[in-house]
PDB file of N, CA and C in Angstrom:
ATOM      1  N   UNK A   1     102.010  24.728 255.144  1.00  0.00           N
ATOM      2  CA  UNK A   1     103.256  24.551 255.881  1.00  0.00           C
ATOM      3  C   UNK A   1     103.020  24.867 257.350  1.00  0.00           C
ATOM      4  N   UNK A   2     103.644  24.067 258.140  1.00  0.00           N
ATOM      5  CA  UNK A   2     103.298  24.383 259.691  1.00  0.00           C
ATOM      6  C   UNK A   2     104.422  25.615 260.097  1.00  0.00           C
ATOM      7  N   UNK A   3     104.169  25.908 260.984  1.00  0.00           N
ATOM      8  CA  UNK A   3     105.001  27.481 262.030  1.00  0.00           C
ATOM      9  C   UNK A   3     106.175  26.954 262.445  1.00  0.00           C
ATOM     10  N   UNK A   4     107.183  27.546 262.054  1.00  0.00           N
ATOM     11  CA  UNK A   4     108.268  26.888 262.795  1.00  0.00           C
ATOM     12  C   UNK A   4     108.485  28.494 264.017  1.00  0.00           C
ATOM     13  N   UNK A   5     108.756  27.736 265.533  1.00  0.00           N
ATOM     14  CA  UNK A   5     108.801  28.876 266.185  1.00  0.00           C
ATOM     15  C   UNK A   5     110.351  28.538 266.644  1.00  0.00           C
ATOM     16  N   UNK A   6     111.144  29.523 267.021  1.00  0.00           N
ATOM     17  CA  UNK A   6     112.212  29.490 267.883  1.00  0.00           C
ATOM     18  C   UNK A   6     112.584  29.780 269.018  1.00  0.00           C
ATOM     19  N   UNK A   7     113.660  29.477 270.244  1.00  0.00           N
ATOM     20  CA  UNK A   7     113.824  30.462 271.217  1.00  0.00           C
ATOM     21  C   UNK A   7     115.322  30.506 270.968  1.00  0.00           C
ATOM     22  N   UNK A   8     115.644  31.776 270.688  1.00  0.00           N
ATOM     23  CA  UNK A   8     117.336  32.250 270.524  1.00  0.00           C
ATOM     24  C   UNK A   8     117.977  32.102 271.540  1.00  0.00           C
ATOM     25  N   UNK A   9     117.403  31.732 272.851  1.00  0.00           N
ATOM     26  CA  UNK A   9     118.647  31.650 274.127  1.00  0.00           C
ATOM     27  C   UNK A   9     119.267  30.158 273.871  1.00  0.00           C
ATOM     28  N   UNK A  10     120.257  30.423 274.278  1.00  0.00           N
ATOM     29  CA  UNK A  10     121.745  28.956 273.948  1.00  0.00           C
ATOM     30  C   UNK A  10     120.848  28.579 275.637  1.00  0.00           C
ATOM     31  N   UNK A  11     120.984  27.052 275.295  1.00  0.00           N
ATOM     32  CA  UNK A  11     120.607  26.109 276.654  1.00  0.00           C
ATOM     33  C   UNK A  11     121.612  25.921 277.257  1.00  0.00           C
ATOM     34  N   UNK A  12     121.477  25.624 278.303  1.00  0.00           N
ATOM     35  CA  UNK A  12     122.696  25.482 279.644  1.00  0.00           C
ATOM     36  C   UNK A  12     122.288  24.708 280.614  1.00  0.00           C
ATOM     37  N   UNK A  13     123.358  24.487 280.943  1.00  0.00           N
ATOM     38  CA  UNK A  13     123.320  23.441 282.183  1.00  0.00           C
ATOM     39  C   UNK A  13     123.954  23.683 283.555  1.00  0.00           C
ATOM     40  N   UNK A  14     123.092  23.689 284.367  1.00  0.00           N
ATOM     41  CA  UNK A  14     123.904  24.596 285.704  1.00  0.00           C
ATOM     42  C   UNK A  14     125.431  23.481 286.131  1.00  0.00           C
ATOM     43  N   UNK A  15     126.342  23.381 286.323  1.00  0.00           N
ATOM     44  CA  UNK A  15     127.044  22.566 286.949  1.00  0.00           C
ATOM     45  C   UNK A  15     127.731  22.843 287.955  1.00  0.00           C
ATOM     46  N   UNK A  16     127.831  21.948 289.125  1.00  0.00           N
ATOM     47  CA  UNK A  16     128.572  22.245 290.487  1.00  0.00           C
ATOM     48  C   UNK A  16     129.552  21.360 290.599  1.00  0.00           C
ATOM     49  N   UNK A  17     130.656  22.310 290.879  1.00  0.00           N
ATOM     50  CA  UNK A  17     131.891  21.225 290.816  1.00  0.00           C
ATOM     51  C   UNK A  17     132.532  21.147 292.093  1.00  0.00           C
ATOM     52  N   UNK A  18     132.857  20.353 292.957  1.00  0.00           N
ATOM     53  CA  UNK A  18     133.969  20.441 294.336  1.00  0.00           C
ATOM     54  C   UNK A  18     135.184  20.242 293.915  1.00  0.00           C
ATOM     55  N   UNK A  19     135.987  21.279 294.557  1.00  0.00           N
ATOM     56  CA  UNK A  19     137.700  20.774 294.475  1.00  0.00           C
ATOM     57  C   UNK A  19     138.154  20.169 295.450  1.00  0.00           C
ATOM     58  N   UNK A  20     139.590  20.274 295.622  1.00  0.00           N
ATOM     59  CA  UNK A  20     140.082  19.198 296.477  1.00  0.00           C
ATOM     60  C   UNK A  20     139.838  19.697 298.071  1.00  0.00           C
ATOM     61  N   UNK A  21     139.485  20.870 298.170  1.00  0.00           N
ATOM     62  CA  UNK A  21     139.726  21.369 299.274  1.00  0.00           C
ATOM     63  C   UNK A  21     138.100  21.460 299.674  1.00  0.00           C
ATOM     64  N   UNK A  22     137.670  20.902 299.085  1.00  0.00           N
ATOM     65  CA  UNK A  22     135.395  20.434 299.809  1.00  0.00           C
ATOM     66  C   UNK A  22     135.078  21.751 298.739  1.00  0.00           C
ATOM     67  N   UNK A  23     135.335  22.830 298.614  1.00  0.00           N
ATOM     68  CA  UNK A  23     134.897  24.196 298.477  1.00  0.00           C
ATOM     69  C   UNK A  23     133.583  23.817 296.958  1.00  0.00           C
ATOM     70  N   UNK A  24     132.571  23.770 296.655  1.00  0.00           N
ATOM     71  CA  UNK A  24     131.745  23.709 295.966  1.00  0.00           C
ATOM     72  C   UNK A  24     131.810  24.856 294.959  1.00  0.00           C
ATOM     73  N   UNK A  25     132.140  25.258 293.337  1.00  0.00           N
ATOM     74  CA  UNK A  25     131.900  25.605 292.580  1.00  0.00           C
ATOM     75  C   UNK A  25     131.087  25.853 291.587  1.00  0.00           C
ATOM     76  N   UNK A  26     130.178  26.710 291.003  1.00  0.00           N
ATOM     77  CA  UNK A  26     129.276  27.011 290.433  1.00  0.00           C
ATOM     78  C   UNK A  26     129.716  27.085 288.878  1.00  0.00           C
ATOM     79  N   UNK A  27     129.050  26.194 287.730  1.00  0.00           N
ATOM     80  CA  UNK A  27     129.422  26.509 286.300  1.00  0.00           C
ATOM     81  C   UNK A  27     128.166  26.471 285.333  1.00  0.00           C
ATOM     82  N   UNK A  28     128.637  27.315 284.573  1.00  0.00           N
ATOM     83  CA  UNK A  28     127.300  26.676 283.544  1.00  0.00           C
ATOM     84  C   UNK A  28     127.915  25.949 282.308  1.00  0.00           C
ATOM     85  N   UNK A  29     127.462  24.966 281.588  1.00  0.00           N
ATOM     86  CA  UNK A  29     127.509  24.416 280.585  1.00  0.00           C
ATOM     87  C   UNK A  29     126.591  24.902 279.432  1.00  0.00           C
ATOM     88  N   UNK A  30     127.440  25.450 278.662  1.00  0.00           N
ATOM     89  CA  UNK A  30     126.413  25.769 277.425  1.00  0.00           C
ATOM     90  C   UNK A  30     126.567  25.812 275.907  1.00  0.00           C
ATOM     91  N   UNK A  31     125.478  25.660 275.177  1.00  0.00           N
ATOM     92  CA  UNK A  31     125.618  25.225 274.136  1.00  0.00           C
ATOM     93  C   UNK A  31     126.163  25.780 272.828  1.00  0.00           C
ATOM     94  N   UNK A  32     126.859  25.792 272.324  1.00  0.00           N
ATOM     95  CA  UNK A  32     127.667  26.799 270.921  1.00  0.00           C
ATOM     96  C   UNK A  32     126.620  27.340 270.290  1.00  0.00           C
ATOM     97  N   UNK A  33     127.263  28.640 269.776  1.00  0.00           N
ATOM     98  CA  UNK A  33     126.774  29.806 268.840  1.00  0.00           C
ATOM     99  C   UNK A  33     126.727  29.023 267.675  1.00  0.00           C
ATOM    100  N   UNK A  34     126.043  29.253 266.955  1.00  0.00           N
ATOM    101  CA  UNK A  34     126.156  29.378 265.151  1.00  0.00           C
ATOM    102  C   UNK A  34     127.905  29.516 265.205  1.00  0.00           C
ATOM    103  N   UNK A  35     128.419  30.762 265.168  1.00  0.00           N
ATOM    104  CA  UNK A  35     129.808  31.044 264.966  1.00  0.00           C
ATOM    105  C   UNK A  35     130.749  30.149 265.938  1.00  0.00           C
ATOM    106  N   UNK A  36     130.423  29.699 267.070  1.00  0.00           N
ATOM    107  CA  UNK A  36     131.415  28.677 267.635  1.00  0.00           C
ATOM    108  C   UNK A  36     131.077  27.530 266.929  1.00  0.00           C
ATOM    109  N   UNK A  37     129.913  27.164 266.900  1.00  0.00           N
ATOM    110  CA  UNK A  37     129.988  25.914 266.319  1.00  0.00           C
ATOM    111  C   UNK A  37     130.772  25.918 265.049  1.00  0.00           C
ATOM    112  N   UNK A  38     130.900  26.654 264.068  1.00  0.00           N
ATOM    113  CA  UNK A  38     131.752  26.781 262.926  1.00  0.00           C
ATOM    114  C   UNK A  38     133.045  26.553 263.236  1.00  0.00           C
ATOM    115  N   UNK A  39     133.397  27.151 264.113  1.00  0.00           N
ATOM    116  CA  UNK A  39     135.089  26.949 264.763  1.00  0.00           C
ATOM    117  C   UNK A  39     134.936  25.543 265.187  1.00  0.00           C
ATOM    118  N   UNK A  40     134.289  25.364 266.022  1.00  0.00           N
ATOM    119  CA  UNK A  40     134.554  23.380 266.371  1.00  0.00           C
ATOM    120  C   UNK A  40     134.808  23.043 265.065  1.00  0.00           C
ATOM    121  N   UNK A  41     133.865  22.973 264.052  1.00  0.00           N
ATOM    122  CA  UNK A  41     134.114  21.867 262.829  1.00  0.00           C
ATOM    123  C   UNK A  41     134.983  22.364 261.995  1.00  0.00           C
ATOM    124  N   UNK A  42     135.579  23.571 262.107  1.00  0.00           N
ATOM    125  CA  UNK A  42     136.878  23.667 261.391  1.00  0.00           C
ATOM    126  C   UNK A  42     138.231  23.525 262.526  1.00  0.00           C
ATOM    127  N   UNK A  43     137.922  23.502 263.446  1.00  0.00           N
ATOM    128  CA  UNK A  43     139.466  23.100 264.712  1.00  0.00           C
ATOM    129  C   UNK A  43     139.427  21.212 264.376  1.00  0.00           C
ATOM    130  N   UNK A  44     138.019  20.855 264.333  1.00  0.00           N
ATOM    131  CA  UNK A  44     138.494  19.239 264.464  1.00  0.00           C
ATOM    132  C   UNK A  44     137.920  18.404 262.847  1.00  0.00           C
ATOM    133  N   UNK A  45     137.930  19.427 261.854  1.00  0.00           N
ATOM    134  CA  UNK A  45     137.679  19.026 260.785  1.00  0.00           C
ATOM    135  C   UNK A  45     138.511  17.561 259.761  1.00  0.00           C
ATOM    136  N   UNK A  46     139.553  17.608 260.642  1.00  0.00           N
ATOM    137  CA  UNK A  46     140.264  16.695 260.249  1.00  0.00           C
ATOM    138  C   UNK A  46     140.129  15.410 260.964  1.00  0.00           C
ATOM    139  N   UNK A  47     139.456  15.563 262.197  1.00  0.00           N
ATOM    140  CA  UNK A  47     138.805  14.171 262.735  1.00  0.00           C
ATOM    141  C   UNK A  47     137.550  13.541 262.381  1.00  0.00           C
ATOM    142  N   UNK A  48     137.019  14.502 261.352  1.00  0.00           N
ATOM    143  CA  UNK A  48     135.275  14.277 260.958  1.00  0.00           C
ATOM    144  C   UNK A  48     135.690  13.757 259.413  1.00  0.00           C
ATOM    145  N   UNK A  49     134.758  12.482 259.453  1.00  0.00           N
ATOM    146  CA  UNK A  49     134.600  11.658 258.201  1.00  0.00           C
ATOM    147  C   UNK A  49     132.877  11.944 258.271  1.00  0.00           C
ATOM    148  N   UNK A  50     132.605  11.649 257.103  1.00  0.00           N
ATOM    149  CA  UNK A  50     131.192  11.664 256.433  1.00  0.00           C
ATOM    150  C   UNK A  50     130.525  10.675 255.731  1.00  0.00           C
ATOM    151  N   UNK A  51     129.810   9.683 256.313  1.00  0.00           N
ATOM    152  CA  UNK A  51     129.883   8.370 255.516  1.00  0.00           C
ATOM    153  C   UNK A  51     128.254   8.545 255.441  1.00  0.00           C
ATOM    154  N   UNK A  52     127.639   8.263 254.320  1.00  0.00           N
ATOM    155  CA  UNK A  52     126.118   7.998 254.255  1.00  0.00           C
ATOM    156  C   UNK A  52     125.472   9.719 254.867  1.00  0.00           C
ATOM    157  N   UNK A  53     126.097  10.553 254.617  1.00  0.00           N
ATOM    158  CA  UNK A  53     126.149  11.966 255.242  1.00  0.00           C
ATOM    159  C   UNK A  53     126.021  12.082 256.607  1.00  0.00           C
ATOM    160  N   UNK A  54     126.001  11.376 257.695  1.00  0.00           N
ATOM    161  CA  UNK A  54     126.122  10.967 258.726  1.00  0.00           C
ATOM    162  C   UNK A  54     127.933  11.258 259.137  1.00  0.00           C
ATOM    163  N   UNK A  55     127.642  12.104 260.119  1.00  0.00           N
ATOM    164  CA  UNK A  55     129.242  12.769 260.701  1.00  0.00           C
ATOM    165  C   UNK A  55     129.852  11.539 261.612  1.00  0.00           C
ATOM    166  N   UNK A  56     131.294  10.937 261.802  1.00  0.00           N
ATOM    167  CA  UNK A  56     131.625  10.198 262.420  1.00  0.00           C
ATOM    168  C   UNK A  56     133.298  10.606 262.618  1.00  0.00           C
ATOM    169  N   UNK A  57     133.837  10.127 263.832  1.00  0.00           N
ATOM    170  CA  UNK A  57     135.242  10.099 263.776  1.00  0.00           C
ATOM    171  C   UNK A  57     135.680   9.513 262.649  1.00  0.00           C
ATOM    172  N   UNK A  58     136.525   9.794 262.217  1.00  0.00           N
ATOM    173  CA  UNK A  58     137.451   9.261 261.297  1.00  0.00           C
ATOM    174  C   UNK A  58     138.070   8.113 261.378  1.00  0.00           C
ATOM    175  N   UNK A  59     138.455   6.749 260.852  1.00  0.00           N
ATOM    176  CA  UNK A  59     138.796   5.644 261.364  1.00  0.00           C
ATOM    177  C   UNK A  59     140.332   6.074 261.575  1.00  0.00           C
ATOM    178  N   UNK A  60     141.116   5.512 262.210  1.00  0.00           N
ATOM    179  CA  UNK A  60     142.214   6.204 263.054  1.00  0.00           C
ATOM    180  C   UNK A  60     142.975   7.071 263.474  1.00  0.00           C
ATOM    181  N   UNK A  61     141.578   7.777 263.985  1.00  0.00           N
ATOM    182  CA  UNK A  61     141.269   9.163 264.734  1.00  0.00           C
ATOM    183  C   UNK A  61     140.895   8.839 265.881  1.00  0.00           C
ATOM    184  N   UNK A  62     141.616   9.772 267.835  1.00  0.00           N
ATOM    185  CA  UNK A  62     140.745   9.613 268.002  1.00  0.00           C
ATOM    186  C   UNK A  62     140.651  11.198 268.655  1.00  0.00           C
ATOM    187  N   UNK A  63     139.561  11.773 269.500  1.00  0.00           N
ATOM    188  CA  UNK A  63     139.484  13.042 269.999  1.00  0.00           C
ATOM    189  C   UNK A  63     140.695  13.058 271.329  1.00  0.00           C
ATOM    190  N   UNK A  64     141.765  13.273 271.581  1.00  0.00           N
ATOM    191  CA  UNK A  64     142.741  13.602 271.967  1.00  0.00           C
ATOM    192  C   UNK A  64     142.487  14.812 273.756  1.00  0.00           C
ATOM    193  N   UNK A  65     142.545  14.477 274.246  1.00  0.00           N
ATOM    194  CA  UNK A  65     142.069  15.293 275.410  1.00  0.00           C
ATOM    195  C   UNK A  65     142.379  16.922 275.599  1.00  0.00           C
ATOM    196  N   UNK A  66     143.606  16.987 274.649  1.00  0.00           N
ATOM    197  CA  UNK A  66     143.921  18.371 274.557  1.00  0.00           C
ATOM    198  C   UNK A  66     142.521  18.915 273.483  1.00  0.00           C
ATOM    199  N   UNK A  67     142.316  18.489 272.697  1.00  0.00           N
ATOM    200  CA  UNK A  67     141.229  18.848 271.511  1.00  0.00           C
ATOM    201  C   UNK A  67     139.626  18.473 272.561  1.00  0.00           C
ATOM    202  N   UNK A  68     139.678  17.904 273.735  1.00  0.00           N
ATOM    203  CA  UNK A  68     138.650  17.982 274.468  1.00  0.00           C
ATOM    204  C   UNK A  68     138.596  18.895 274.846  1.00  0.00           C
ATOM    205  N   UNK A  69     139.511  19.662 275.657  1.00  0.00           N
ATOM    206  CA  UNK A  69     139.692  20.756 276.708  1.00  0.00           C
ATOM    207  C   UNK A  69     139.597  21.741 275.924  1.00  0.00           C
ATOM    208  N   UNK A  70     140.187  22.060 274.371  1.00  0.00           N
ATOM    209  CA  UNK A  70     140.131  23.352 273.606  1.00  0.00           C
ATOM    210  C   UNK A  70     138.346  23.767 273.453  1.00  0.00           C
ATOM    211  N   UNK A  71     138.206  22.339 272.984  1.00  0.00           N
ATOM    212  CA  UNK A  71     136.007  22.270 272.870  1.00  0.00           C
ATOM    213  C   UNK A  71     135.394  23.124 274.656  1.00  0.00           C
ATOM    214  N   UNK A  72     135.824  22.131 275.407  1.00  0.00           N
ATOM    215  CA  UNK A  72     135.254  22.827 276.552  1.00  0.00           C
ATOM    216  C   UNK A  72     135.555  24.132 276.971  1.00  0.00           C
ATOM    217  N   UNK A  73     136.567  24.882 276.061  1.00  0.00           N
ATOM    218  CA  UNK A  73     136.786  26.286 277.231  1.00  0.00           C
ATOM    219  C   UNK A  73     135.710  27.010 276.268  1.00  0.00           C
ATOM    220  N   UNK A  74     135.316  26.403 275.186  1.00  0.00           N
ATOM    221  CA  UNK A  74     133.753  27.208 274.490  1.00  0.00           C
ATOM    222  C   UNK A  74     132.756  27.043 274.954  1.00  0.00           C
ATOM    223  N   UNK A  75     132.482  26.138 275.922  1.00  0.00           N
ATOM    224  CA  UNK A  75     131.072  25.988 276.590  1.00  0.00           C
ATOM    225  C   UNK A  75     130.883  26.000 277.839  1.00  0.00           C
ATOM    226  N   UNK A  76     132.226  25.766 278.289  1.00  0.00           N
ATOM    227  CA  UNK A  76     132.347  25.740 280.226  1.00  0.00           C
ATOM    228  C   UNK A  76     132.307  26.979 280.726  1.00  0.00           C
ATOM    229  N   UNK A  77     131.505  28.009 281.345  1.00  0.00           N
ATOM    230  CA  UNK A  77     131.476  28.896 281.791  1.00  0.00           C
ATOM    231  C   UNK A  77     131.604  29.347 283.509  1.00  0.00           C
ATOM    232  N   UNK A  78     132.278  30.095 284.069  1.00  0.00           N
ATOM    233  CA  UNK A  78     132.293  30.224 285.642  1.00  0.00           C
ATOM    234  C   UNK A  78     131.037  30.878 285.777  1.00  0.00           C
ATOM    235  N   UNK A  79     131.160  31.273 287.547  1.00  0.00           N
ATOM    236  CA  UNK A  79     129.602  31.684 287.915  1.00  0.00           C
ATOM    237  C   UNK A  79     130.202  33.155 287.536  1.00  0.00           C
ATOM    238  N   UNK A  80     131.383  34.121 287.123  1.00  0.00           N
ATOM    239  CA  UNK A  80     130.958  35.391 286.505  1.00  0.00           C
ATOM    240  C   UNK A  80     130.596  35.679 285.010  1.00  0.00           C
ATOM    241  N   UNK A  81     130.064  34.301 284.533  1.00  0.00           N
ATOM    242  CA  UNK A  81     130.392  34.779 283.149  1.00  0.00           C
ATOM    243  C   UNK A  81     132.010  34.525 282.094  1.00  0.00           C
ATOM    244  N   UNK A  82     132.430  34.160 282.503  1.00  0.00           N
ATOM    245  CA  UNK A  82     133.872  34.347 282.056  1.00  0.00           C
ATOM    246  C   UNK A  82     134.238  32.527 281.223  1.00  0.00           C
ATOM    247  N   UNK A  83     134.283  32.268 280.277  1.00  0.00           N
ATOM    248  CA  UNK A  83     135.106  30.685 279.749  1.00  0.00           C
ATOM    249  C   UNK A  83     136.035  30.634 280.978  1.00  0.00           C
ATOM    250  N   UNK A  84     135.994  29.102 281.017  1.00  0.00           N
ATOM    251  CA  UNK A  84     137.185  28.304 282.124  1.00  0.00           C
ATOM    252  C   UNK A  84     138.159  28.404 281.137  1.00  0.00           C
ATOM    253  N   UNK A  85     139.341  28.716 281.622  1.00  0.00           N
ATOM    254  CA  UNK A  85     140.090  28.344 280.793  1.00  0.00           C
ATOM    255  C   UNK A  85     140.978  26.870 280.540  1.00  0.00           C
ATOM    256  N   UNK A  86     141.635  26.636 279.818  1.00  0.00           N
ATOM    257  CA  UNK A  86     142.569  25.727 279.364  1.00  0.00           C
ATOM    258  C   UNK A  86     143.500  25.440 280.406  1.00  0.00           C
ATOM    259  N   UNK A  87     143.916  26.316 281.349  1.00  0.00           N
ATOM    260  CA  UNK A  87     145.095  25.748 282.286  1.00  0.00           C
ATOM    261  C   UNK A  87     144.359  25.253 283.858  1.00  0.00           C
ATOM    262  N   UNK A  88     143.034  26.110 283.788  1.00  0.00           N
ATOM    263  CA  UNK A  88     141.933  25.542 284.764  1.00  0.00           C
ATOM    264  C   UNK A  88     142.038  23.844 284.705  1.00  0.00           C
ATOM    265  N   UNK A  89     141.101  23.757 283.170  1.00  0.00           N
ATOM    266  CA  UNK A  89     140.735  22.571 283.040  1.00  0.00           C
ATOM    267  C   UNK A  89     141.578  21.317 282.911  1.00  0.00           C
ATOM    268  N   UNK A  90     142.521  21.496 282.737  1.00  0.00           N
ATOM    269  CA  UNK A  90     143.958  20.750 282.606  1.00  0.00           C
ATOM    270  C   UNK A  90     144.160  19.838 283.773  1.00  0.00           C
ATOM    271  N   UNK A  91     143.120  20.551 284.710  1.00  0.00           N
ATOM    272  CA  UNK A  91     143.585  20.169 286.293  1.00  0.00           C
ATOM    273  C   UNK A  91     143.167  19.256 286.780  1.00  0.00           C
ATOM    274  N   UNK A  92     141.513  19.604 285.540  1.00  0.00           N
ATOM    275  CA  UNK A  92     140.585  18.439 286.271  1.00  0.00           C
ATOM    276  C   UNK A  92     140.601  17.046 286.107  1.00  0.00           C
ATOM    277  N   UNK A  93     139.549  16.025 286.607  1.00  0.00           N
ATOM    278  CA  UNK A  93     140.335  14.407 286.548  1.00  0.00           C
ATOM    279  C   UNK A  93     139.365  14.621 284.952  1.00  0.00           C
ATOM    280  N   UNK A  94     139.958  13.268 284.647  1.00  0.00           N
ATOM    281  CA  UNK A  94     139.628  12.991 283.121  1.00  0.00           C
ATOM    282  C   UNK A  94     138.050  12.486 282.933  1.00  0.00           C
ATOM    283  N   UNK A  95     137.879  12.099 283.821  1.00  0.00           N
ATOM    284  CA  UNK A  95     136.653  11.532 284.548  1.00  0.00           C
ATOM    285  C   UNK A  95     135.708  12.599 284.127  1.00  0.00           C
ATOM    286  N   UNK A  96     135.781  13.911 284.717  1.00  0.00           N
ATOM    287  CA  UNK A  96     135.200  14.733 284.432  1.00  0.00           C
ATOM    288  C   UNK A  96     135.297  15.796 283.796  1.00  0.00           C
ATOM    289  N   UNK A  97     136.288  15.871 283.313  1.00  0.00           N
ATOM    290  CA  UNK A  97     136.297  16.431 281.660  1.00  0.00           C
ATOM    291  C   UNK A  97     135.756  15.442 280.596  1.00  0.00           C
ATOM    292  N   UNK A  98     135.301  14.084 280.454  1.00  0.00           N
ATOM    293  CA  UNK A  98     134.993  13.432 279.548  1.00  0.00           C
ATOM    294  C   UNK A  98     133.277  12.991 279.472  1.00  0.00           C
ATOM    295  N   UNK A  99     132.788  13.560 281.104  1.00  0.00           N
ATOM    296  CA  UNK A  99     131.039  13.317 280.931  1.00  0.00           C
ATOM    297  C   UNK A  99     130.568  15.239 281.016  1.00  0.00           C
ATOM    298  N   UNK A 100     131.685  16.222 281.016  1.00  0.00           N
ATOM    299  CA  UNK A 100     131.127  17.598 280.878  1.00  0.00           C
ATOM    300  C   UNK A 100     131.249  17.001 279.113  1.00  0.00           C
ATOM    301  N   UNK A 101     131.961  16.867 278.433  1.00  0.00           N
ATOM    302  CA  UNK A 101     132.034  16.763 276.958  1.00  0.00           C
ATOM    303  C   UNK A 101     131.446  16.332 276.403  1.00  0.00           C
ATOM    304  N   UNK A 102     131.010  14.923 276.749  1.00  0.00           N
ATOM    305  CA  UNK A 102     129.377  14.516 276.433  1.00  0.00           C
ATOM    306  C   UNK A 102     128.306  15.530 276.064  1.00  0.00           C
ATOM    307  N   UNK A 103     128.257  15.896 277.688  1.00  0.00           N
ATOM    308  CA  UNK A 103     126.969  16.783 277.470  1.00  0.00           C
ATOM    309  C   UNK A 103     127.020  17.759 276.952  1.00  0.00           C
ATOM    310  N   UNK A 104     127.890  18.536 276.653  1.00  0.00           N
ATOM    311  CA  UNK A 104     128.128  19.544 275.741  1.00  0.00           C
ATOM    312  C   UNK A 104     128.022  19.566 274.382  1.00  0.00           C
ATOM    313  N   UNK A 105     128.472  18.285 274.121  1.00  0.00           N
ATOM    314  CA  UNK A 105     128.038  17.726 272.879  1.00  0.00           C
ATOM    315  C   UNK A 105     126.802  17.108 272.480  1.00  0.00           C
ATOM    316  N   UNK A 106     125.718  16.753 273.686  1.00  0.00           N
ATOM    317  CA  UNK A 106     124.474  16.740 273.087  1.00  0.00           C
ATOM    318  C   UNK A 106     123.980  18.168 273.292  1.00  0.00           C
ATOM    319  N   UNK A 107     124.347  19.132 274.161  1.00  0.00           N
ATOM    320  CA  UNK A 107     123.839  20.274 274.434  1.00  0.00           C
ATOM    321  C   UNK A 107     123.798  21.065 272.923  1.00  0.00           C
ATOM    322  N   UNK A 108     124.868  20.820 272.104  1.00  0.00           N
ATOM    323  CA  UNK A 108     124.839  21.537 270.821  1.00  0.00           C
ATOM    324  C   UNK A 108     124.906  20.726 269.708  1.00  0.00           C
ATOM    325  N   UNK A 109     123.887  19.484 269.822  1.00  0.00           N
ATOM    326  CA  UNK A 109     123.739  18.677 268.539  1.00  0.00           C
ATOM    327  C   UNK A 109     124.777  17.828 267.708  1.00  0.00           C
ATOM    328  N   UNK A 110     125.970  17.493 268.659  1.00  0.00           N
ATOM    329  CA  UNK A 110     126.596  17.668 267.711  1.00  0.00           C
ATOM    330  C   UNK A 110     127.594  15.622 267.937  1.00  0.00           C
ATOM    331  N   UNK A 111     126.024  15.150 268.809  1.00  0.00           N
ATOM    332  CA  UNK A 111     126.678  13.951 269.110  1.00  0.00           C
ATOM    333  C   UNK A 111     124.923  13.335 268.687  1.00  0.00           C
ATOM    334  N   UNK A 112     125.019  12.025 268.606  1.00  0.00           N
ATOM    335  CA  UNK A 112     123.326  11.402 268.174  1.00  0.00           C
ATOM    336  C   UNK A 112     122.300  11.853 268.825  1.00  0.00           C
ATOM    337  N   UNK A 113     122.869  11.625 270.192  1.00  0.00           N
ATOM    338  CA  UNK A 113     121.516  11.990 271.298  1.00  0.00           C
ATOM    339  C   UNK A 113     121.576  13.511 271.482  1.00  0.00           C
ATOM    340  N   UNK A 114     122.219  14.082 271.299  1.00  0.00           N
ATOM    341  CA  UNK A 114     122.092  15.906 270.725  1.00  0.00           C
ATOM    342  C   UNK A 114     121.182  16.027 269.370  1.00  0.00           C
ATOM    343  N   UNK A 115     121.122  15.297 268.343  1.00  0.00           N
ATOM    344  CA  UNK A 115     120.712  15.638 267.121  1.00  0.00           C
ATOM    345  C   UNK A 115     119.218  15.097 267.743  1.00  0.00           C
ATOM    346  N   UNK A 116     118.637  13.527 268.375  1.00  0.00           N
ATOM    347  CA  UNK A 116     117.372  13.298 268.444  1.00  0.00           C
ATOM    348  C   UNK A 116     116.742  14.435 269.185  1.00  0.00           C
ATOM    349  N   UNK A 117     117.721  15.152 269.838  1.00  0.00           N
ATOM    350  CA  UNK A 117     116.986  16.048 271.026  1.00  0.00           C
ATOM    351  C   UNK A 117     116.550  17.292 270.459  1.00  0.00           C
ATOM    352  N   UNK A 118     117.168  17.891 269.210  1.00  0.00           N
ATOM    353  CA  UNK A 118     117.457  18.626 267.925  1.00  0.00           C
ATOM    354  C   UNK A 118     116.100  18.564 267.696  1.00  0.00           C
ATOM    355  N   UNK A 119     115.750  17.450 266.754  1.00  0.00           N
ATOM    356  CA  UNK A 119     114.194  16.973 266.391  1.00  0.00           C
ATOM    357  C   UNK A 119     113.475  17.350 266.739  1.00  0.00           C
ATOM    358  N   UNK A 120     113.275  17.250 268.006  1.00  0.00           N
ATOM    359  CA  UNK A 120     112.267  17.294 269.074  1.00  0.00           C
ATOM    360  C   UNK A 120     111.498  18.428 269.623  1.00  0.00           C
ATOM    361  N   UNK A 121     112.030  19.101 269.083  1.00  0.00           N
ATOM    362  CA  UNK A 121     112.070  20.391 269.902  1.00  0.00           C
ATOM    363  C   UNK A 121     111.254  21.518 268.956  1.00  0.00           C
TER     364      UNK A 121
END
């Protein structure tokens, strides 16, 4: 049997955000715990179908932007450490609440190109 080795640090993604006023913001993006990830798939368990054991939205389902923003205040982090919260993110354009969610979702496996990246590693 070959070695399986690990590294326990959650991956992240530095992100810089500008508001309306130029001012440049510092975030990290990062990837769910074991125990968060459990909470995602029981908060949106009712949008997950299982076909060929392969996870998929549900056919007329779709992820709802409020159920975006609940996902992101688990991985969006400020520069002290602290989750963004929900009335933060509310603010932002949809634009970019919908390519941080992406990556958050390959960041923790939990979209295709998250799982090939899974593999790989």
């Amino acid at each position: 049997m070959k070695e399986l080795n690990f590294d326990l640090k959650l991956r992240s993604i530095p992100v810089n955000i500008t508001d309306v006023e130029g001012v440049t913001k510092q975030f990290t993006l990062r990837e769910l715990d074991a125990e968060q990830k459990d909470i995602y798939m029981e908060r949106f368990k009712m949008d997950i179908s299982f076909v060929d054991g392969k996870a998929s939205i549900a056919s007329g389902s779709e992820f709802k932007m409020p159920k975006v923003v609940d996902f992101m205040t688990m991985v969006l982090y400020d520069d002290t450490g602290k989750n963004v919260t929900a009335v933060a993110l509310k603010k932002y354009p949809s634009t970019v609440i919908t390519k941080l969610h992406e990556e958050a979702l390959t960041l923790s496996g939990l979209n295709e190109e998250g799982k090939k990246e899974a593999k790989n590693e």
